[in-house]
Protein backbone atom coordinates (compact mmCIF):
# COMPACT_ATOMS: atom_id res chain seq x y z
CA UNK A 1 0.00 0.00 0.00
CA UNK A 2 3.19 2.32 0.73
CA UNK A 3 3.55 2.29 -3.04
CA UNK A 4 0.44 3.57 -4.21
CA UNK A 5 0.83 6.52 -2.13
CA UNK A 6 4.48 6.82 -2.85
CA UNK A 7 3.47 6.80 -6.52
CA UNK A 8 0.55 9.80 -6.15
CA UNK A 9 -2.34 7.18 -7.59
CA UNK A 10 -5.42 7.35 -6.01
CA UNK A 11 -7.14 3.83 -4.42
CA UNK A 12 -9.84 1.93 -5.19
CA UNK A 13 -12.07 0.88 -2.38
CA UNK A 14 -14.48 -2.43 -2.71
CA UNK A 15 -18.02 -1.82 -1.82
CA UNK A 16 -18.57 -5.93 0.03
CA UNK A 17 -15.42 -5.20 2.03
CA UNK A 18 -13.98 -2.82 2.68
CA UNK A 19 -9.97 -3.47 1.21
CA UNK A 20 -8.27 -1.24 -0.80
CA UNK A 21 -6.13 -1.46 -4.05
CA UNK A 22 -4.37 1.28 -6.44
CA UNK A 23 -7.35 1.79 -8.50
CA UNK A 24 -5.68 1.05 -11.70
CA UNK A 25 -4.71 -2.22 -10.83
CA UNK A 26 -7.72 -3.06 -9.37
CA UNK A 27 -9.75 -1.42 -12.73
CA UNK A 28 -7.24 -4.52 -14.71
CA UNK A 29 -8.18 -6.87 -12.56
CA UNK A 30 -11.74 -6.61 -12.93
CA UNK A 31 -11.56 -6.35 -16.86
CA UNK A 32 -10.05 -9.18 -17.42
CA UNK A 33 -11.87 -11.39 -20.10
CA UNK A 34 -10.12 -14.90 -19.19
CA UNK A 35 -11.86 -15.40 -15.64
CA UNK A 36 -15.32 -15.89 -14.88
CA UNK A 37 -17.51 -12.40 -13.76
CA UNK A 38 -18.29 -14.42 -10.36
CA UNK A 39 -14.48 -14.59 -9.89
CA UNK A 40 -13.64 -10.72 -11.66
CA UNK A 41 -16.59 -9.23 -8.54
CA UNK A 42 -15.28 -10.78 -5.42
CA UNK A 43 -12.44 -9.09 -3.89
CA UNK A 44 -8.77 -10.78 -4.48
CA UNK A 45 -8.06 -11.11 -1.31
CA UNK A 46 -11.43 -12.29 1.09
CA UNK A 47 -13.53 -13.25 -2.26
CA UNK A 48 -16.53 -11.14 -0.58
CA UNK A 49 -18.58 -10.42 -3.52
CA UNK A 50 -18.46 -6.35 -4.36
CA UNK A 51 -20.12 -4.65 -7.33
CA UNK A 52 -18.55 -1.43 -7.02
CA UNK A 53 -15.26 0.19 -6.73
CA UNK A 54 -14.81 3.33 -5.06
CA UNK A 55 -11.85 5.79 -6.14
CA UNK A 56 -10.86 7.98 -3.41
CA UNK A 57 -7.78 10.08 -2.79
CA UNK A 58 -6.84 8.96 0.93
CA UNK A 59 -7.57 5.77 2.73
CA UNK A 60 -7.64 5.55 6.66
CA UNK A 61 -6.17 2.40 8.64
CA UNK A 62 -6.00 1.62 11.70
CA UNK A 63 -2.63 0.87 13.67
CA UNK A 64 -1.26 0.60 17.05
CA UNK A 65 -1.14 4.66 17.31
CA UNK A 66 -5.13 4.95 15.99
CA UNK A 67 -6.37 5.88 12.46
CA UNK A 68 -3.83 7.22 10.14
CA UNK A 69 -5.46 8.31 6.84
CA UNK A 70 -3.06 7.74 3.98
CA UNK A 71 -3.16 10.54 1.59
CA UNK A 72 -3.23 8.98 -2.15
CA UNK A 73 -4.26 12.45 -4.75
């Protein structure tokens, strides 16, 4: 996640879940044409079925300090 920020791209956020991914990779991974639609709408990394992504420009986690929001424009 470091990188995306690093880079300046913004994230995607999935609707079912919650988890975050730079938004262009994310946008690839959902247009894929070799993988069933089932497959291309569940998140990577829980499979929780999500029908939306979400661009935003900052993304907030939680850590041993509290939220830190990590700024992504």
């Amino acid at each position: 996640m470091e990188a995306v920020v690093e880079s300046g791209r913004r994230f995607g956020v999935l609707s079912g879940c919650r988890h975050a991914f730079c938004l262009d990779c994310i946008r690839k991974w959902r247009g894929r044409l070799d993988l069933p639609k089932e497959t291309l709408r569940a998140c990577p990394m829980c499979r929780e079925p999500s029908f939306y992504v979400v661009p935003c420009g900052a993304y907030a986690v939680a850590c041993c300090l509290g939220a830190v929001a990590l700024p992504c424009v």
